[in-house]
N, C-alpha and C. Protein backbone atom coordinates (compact mmCIF):
# COMPACT_ATOMS: atom_id res chain seq x y z
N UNK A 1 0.85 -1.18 0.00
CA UNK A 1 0.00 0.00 0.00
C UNK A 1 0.89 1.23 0.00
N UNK A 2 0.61 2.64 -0.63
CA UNK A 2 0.94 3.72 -0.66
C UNK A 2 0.49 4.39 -0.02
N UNK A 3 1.78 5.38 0.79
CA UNK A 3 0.69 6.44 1.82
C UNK A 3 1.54 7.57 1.28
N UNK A 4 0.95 8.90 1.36
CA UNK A 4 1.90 9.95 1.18
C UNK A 4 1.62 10.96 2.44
N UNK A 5 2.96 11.35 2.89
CA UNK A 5 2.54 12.22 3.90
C UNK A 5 2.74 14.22 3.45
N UNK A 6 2.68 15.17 4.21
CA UNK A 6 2.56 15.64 3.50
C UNK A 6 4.67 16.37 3.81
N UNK A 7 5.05 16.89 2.74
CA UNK A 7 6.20 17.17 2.11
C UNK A 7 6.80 18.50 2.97
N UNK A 8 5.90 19.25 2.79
CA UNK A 8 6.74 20.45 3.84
C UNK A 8 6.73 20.21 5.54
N UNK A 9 5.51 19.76 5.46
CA UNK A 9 5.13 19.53 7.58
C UNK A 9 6.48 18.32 7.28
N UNK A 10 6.93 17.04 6.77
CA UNK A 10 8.03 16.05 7.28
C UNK A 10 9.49 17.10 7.03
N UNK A 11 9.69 18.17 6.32
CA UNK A 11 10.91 18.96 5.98
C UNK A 11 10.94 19.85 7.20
N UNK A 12 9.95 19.93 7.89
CA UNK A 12 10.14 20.77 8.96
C UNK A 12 10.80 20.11 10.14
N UNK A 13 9.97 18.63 10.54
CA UNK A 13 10.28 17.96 11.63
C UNK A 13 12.27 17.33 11.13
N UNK A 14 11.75 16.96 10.25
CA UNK A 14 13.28 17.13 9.31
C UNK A 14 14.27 17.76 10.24
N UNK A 15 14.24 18.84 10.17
CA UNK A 15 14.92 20.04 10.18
C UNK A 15 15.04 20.10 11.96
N UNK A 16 14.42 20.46 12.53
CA UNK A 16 13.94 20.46 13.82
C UNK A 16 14.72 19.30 14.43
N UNK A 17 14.05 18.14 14.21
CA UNK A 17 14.85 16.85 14.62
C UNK A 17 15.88 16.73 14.66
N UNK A 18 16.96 16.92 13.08
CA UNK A 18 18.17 17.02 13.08
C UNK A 18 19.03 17.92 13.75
N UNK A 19 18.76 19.03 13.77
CA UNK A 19 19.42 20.39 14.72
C UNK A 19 19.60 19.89 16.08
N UNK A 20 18.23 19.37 16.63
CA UNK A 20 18.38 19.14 17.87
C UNK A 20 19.61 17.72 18.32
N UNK A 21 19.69 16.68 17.19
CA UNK A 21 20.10 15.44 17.54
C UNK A 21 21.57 15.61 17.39
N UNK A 22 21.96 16.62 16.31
CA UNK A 22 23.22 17.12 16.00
C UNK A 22 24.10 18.02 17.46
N UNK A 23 22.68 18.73 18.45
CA UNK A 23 23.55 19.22 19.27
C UNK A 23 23.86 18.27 20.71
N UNK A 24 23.76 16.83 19.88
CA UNK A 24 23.37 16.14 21.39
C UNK A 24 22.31 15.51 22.12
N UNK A 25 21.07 16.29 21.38
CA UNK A 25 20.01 16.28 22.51
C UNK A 25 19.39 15.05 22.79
N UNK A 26 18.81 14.55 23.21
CA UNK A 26 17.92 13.54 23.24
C UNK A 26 16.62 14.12 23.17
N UNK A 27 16.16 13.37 22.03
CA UNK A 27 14.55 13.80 21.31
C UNK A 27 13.50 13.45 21.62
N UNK A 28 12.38 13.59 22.38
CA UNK A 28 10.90 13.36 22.77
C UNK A 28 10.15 13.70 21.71
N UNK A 29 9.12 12.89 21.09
CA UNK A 29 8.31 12.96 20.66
C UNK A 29 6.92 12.76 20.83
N UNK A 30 5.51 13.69 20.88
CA UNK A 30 4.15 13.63 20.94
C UNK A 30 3.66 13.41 19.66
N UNK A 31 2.90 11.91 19.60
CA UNK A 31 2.57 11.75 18.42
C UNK A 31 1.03 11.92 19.02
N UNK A 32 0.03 13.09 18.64
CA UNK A 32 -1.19 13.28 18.72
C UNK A 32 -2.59 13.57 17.37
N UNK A 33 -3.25 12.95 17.37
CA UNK A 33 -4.26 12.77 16.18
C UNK A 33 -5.15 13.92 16.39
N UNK A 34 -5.42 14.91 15.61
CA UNK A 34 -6.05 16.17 15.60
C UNK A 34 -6.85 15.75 15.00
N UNK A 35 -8.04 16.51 14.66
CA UNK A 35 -9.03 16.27 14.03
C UNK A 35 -8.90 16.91 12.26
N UNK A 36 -8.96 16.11 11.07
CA UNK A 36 -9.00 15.86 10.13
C UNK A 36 -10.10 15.68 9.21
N UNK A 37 -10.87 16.39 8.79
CA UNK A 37 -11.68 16.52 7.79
C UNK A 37 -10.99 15.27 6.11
N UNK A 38 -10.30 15.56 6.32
CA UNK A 38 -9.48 14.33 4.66
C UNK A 38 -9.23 12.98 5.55
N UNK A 39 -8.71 13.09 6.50
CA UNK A 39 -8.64 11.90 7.23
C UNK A 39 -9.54 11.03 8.38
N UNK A 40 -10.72 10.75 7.97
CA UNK A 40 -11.81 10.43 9.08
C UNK A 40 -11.19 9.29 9.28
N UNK A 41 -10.84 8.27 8.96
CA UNK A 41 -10.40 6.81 9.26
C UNK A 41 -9.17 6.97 10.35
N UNK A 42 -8.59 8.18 10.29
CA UNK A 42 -7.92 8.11 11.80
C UNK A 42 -8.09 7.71 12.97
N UNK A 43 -9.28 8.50 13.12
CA UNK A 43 -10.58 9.18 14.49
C UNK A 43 -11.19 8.04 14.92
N UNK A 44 -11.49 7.72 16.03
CA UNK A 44 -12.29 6.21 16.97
C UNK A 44 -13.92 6.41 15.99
N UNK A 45 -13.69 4.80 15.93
CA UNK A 45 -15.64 5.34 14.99
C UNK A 45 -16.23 5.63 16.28
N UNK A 46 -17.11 6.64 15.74
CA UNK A 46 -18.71 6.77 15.91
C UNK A 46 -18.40 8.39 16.93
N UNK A 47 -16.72 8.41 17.02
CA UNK A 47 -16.16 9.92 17.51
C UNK A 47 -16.56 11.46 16.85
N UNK A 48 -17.36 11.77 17.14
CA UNK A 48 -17.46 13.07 16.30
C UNK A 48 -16.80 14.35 16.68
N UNK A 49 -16.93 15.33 16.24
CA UNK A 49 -15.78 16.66 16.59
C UNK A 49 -16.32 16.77 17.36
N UNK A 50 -15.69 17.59 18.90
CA UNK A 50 -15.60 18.17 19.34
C UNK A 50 -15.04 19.23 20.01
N UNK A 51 -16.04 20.12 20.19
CA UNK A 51 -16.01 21.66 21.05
C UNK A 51 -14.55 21.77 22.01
N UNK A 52 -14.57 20.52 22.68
CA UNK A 52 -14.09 20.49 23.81
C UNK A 52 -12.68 19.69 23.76
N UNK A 53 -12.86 18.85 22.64
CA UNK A 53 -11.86 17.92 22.16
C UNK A 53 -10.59 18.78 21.33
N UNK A 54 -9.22 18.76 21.83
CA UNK A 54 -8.49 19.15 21.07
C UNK A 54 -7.21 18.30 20.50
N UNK A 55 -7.05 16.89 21.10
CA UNK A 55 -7.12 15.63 19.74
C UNK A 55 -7.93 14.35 20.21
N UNK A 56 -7.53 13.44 19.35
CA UNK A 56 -8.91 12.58 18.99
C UNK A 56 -8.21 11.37 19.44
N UNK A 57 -8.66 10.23 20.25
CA UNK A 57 -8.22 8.45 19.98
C UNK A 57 -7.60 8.19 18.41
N UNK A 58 -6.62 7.88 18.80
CA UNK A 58 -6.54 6.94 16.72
C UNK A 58 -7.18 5.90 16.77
N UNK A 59 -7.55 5.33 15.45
CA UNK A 59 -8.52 4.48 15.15
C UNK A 59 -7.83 3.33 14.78
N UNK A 60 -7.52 2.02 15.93
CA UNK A 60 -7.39 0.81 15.62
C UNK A 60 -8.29 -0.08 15.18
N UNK A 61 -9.42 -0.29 15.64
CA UNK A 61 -10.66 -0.92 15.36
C UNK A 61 -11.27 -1.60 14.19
N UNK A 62 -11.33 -0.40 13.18
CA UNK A 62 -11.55 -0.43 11.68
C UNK A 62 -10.15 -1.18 11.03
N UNK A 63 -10.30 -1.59 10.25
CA UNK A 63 -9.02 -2.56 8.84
C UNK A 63 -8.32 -1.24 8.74
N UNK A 64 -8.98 -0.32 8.29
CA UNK A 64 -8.60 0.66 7.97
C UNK A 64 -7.64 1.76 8.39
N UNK A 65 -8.32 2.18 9.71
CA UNK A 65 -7.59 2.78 10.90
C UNK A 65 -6.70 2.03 11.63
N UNK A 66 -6.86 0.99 11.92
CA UNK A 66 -5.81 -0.41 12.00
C UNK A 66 -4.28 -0.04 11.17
N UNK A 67 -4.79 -0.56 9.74
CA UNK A 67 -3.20 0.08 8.77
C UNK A 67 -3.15 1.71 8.67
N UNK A 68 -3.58 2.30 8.35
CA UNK A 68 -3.25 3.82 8.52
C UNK A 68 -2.67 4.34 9.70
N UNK A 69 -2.97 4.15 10.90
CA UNK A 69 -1.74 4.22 12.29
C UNK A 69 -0.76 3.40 12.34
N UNK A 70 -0.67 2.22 11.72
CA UNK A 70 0.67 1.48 12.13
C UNK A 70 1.36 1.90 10.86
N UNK A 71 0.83 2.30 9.74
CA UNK A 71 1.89 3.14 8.62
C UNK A 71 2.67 4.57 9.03
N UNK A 72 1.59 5.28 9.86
CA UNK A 72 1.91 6.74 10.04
C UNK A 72 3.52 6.18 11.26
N UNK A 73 2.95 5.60 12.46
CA UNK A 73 4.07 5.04 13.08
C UNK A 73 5.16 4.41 12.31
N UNK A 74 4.75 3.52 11.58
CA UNK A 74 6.03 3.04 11.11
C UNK A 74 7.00 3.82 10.55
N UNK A 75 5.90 4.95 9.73
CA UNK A 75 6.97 6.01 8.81
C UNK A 75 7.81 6.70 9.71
N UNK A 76 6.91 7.57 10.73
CA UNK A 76 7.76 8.34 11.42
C UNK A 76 9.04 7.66 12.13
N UNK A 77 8.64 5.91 12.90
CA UNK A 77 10.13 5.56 13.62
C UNK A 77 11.10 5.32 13.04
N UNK A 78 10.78 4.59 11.48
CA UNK A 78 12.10 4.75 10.72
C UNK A 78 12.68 6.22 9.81
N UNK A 79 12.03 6.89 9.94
CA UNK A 79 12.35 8.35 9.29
C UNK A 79 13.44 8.33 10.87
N UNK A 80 13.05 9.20 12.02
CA UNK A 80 13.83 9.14 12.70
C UNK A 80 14.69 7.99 13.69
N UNK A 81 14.46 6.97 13.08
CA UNK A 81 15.67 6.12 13.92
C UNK A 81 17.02 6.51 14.07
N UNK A 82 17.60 7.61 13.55
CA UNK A 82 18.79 7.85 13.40
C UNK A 82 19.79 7.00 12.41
N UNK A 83 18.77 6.53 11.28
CA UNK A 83 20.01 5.63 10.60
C UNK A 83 20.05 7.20 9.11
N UNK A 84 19.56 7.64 9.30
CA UNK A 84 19.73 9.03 8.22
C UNK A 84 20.05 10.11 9.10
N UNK A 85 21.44 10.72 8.92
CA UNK A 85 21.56 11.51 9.66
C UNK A 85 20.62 13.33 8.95
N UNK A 86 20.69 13.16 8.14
CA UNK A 86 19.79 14.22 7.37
C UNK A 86 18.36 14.21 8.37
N UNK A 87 18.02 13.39 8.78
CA UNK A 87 16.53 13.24 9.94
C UNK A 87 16.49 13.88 11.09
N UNK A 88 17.63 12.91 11.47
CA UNK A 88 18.12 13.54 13.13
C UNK A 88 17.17 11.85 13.35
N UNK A 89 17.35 11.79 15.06
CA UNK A 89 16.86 11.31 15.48
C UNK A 89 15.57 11.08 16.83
N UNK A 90 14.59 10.22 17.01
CA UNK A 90 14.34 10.70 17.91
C UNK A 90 14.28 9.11 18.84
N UNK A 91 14.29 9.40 20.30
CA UNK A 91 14.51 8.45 21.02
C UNK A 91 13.14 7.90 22.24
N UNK A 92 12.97 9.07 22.34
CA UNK A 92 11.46 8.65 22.87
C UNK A 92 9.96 9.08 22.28
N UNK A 93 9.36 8.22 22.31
CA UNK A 93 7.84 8.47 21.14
C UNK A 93 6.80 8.36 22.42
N UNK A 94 6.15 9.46 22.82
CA UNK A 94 4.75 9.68 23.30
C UNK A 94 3.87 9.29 22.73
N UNK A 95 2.68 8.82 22.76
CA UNK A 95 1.59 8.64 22.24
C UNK A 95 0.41 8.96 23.03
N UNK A 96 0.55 10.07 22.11
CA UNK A 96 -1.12 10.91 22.81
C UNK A 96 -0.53 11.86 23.88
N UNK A 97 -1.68 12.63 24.42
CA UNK A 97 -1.28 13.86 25.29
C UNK A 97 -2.36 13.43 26.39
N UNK A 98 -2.13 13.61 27.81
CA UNK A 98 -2.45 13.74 29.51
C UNK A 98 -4.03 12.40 28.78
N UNK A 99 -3.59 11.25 28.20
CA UNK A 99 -4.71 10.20 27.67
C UNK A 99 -5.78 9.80 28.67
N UNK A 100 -5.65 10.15 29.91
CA UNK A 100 -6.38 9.51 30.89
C UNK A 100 -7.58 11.07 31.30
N UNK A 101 -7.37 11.48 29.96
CA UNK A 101 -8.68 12.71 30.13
C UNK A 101 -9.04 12.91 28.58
N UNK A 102 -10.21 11.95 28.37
CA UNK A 102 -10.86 11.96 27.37
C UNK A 102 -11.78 12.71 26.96
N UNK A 103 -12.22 13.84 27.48
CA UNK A 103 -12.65 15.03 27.26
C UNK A 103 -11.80 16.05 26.08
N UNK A 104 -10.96 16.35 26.95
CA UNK A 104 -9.86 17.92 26.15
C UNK A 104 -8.58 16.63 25.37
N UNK A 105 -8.27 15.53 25.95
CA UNK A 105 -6.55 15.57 25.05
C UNK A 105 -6.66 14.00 24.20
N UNK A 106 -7.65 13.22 24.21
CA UNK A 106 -7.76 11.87 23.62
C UNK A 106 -9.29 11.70 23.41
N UNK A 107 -9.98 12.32 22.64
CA UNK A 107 -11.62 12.43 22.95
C UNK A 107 -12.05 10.90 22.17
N UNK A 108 -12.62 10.27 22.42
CA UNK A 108 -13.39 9.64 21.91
C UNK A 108 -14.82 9.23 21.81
N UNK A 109 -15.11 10.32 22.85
CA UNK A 109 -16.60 10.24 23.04
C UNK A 109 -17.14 9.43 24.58
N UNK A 110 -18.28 9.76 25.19
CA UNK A 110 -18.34 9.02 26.95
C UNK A 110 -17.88 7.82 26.65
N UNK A 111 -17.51 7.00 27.52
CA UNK A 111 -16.73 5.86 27.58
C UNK A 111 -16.70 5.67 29.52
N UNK A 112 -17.18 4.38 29.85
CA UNK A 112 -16.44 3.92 30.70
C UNK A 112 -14.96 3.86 30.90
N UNK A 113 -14.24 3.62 32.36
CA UNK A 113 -12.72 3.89 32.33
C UNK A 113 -12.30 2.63 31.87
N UNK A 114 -13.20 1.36 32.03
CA UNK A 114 -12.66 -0.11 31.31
C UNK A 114 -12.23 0.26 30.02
N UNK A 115 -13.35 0.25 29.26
CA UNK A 115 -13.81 0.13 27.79
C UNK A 115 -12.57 1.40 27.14
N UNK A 116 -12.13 2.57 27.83
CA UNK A 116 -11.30 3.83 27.55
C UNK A 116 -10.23 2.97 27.36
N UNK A 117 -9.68 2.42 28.41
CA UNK A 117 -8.19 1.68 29.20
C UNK A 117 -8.08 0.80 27.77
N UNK A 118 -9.20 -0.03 27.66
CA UNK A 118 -8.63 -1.49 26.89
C UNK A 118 -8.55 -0.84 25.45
N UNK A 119 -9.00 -0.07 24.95
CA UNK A 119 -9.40 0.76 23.80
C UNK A 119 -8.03 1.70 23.39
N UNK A 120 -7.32 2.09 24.55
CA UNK A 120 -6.27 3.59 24.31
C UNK A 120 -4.78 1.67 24.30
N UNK A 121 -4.99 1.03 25.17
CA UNK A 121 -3.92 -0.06 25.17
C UNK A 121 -4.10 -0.72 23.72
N UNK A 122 -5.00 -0.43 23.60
CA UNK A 122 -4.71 -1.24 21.14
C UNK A 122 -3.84 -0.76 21.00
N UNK A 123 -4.50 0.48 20.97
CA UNK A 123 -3.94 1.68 20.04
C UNK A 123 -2.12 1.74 20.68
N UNK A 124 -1.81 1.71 22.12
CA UNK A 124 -0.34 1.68 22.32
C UNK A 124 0.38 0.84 22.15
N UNK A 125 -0.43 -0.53 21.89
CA UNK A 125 0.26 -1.79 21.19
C UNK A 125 0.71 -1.71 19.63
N UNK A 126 -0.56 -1.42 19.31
CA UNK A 126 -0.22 -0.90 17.66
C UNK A 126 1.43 0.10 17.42
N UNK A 127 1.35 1.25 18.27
CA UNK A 127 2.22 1.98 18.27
C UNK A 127 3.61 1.69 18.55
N UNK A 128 3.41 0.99 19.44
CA UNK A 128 4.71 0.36 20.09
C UNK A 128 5.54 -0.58 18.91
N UNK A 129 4.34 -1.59 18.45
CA UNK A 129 5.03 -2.64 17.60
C UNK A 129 5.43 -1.60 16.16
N UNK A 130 4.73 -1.04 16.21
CA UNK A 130 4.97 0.12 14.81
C UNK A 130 6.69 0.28 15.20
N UNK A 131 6.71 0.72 16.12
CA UNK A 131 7.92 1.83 16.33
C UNK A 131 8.88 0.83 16.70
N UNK A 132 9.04 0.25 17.35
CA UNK A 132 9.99 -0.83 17.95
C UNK A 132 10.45 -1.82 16.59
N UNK A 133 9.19 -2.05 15.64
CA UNK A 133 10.11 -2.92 14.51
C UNK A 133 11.14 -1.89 13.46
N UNK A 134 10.97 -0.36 13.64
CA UNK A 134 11.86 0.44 12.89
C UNK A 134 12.99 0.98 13.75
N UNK A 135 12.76 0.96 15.39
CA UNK A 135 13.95 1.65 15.85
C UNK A 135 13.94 1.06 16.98
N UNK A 136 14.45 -0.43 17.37
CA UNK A 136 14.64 -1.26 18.15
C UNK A 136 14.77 -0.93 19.74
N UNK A 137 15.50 0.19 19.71
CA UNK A 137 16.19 1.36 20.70
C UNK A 137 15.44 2.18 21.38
N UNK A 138 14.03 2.95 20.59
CA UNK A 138 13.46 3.51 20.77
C UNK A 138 12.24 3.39 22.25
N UNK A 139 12.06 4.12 22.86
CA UNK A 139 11.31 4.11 24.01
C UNK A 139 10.02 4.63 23.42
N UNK A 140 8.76 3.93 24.67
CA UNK A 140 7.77 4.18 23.99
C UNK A 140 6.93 4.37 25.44
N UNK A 141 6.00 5.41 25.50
CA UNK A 141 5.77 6.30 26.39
C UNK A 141 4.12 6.58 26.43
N UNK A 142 3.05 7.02 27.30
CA UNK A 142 2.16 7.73 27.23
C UNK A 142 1.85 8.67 28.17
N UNK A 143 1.45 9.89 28.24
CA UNK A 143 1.74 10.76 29.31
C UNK A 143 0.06 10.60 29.99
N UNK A 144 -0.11 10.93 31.39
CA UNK A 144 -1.13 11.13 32.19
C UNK A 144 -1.20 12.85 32.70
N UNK A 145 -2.20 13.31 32.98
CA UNK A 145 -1.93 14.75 33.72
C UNK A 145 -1.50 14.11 35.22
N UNK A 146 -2.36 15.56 35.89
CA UNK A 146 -1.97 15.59 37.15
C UNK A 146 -2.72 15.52 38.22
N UNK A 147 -4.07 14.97 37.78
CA UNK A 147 -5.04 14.52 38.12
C UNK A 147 -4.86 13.03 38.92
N UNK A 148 -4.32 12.59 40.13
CA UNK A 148 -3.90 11.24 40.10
C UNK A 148 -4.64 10.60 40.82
N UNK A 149 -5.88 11.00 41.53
CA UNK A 149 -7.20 10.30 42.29
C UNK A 149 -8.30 10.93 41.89
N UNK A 150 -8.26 11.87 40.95
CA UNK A 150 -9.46 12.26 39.92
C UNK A 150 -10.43 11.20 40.40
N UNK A 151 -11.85 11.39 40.94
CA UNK A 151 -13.27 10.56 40.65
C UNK A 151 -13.39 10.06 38.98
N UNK A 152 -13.66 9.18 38.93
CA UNK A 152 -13.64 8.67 37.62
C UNK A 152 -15.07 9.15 37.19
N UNK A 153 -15.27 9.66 35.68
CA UNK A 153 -16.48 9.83 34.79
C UNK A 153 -16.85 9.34 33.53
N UNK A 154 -17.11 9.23 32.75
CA UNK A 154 -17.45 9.06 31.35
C UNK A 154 -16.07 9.49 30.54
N UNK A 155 -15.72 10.38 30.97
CA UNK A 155 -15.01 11.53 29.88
C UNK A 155 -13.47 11.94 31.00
N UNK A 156 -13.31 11.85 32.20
CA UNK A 156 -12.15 11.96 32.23
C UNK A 156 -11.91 10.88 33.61
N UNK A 157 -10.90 10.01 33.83
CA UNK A 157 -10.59 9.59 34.49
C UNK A 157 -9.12 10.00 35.35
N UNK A 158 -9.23 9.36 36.61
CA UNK A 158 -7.87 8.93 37.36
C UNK A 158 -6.69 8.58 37.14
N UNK A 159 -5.59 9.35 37.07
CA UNK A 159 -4.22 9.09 36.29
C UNK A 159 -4.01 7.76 37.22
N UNK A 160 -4.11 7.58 38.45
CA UNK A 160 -3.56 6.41 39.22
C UNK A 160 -4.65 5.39 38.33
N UNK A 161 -5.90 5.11 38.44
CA UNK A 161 -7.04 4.37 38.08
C UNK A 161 -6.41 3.77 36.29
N UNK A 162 -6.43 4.76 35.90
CA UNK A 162 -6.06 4.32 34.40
C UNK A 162 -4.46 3.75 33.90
N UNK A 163 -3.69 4.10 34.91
CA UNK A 163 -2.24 3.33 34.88
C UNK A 163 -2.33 2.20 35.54
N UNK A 164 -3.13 1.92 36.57
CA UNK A 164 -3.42 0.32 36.82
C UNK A 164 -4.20 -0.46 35.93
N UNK A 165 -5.17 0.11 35.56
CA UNK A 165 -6.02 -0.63 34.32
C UNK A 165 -4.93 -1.01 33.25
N UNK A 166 -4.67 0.06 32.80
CA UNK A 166 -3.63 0.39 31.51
C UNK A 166 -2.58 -1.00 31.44
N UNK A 167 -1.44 -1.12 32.90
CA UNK A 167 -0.80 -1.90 32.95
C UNK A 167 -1.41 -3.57 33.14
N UNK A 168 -2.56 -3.83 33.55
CA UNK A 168 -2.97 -4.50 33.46
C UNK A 168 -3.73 -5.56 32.30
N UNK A 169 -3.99 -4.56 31.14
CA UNK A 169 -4.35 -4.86 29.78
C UNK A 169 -3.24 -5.28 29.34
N UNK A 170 -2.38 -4.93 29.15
CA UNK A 170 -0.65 -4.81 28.61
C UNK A 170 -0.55 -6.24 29.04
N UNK A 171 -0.38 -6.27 30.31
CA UNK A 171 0.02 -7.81 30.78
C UNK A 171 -1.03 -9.06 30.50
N UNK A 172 -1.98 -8.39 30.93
CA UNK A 172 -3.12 -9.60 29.79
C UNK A 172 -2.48 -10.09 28.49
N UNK A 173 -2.27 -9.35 27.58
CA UNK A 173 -2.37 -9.62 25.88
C UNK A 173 -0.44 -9.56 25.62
N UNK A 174 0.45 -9.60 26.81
CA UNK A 174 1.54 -9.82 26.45
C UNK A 174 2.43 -8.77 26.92
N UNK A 175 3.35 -8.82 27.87
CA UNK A 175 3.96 -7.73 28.25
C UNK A 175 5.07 -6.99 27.29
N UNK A 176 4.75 -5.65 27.79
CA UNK A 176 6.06 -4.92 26.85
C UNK A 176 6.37 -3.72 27.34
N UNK A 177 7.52 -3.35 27.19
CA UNK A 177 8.10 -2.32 28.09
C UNK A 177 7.81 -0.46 27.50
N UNK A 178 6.48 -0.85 28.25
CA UNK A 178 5.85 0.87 28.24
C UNK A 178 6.61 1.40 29.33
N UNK A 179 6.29 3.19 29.05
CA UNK A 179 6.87 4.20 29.98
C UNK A 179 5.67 5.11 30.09
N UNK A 180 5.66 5.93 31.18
CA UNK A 180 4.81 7.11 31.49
C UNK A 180 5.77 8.34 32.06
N UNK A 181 5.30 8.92 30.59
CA UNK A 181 5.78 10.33 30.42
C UNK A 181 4.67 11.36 31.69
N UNK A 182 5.03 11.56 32.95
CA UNK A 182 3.63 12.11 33.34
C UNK A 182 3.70 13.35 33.44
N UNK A 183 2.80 14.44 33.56
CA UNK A 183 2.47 15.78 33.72
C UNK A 183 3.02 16.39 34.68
N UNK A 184 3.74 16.16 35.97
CA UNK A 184 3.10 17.13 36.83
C UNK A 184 3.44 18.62 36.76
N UNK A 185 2.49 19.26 37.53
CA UNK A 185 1.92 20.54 37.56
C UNK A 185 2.13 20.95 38.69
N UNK A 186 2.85 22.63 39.50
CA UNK A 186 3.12 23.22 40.39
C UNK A 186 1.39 23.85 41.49
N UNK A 187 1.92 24.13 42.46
CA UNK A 187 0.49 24.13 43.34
C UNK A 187 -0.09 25.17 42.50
N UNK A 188 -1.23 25.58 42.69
CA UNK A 188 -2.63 24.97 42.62
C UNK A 188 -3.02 24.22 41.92
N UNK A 189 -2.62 23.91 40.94
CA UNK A 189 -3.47 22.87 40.32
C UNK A 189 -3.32 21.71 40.69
């Protein structure tokens, strides 16, 4: 299958990536699914835009959304694995932003914290195996806020609640060495 991504947004990260890997740095990456009008097969079915939503679940579920995230992953871990130094490299891959608040940073629409947990763990399996078969080396991460006994709701859960679930799916269907990139935030919040 053919995917094309688009030419100036990869010349930028390009660019960016390499500068930074050239001075040393060690590279973090947030890989987050915005909402896409050309790309609906990204987006969790039956997810519609939202107000409140500022990115979306990727879509494992569908055949479709299934190969279209493990391509987008695959491209990006071997673009930056560091075997092109023209790339740069990057060493740790986020997936998704503060995921354990499905409201504002992973929307997929109300959801129990089960059905959220086993649903966002596809999608980091997918990602993981994406990235790990192009850059062996590579760490693979999801960040929580700072919310860590949050009451659980429909729409946003418990950073503690959803890292026990979370790790618990993982070990169900086969262990693998996730990381949590987490938030925290200075008093008051």
């Amino acid at each position: 299958k053919t995917y094309h991504f688009n030419k100036s947004l990869i010349e930028s990260y390009d660019n960016t990536i390499r500068l930074m890997t050239q001075k040393g740095m060690v590279v973090s990456a947030i890989v987050l699914n915005g909402w896409n009008d050309q790309m609906p097969q990204l987006i969790y079915p039956g997810a519609s835009k939202s107000a409140t939503a500022n990115y979306y679940m990727f879509n494992t579920v569908t055949k479709q959304g299934f190969e279209d995230t493990m391509a987008i992953m695959s491209f990006l871990a071997e673009r930056y694995s560091g075997a092109n130094i023209d790339y740069g490299r990057v060493s740790n891959w986020i997936i998704g932003n503060e995921i354990n608040n499905n409201l504002n940073w992973n929307y997929t629409g109300p959801m129990d914290i089960d059905s959220y947990t086993k649903l966002y763990s596809k999608v980091f399996r997918v990602a993981y195996t994406a990235i790990k078969s192009q850059s062996r080396n590579a760490r693979v991460f999801f960040s929580t806020d700072y919310e860590w006994k949050r009451a659980n709701s429909n729409l946003m859960y418990g950073a503690k609640d959803f890292i026990d679930r979370f790790n618990a799916d993982i070990r169900d269907e086969g262990n693998i060495e996730w990381g949590l990139a987490y938030h925290p935030y200075p008093h008051p919040m």
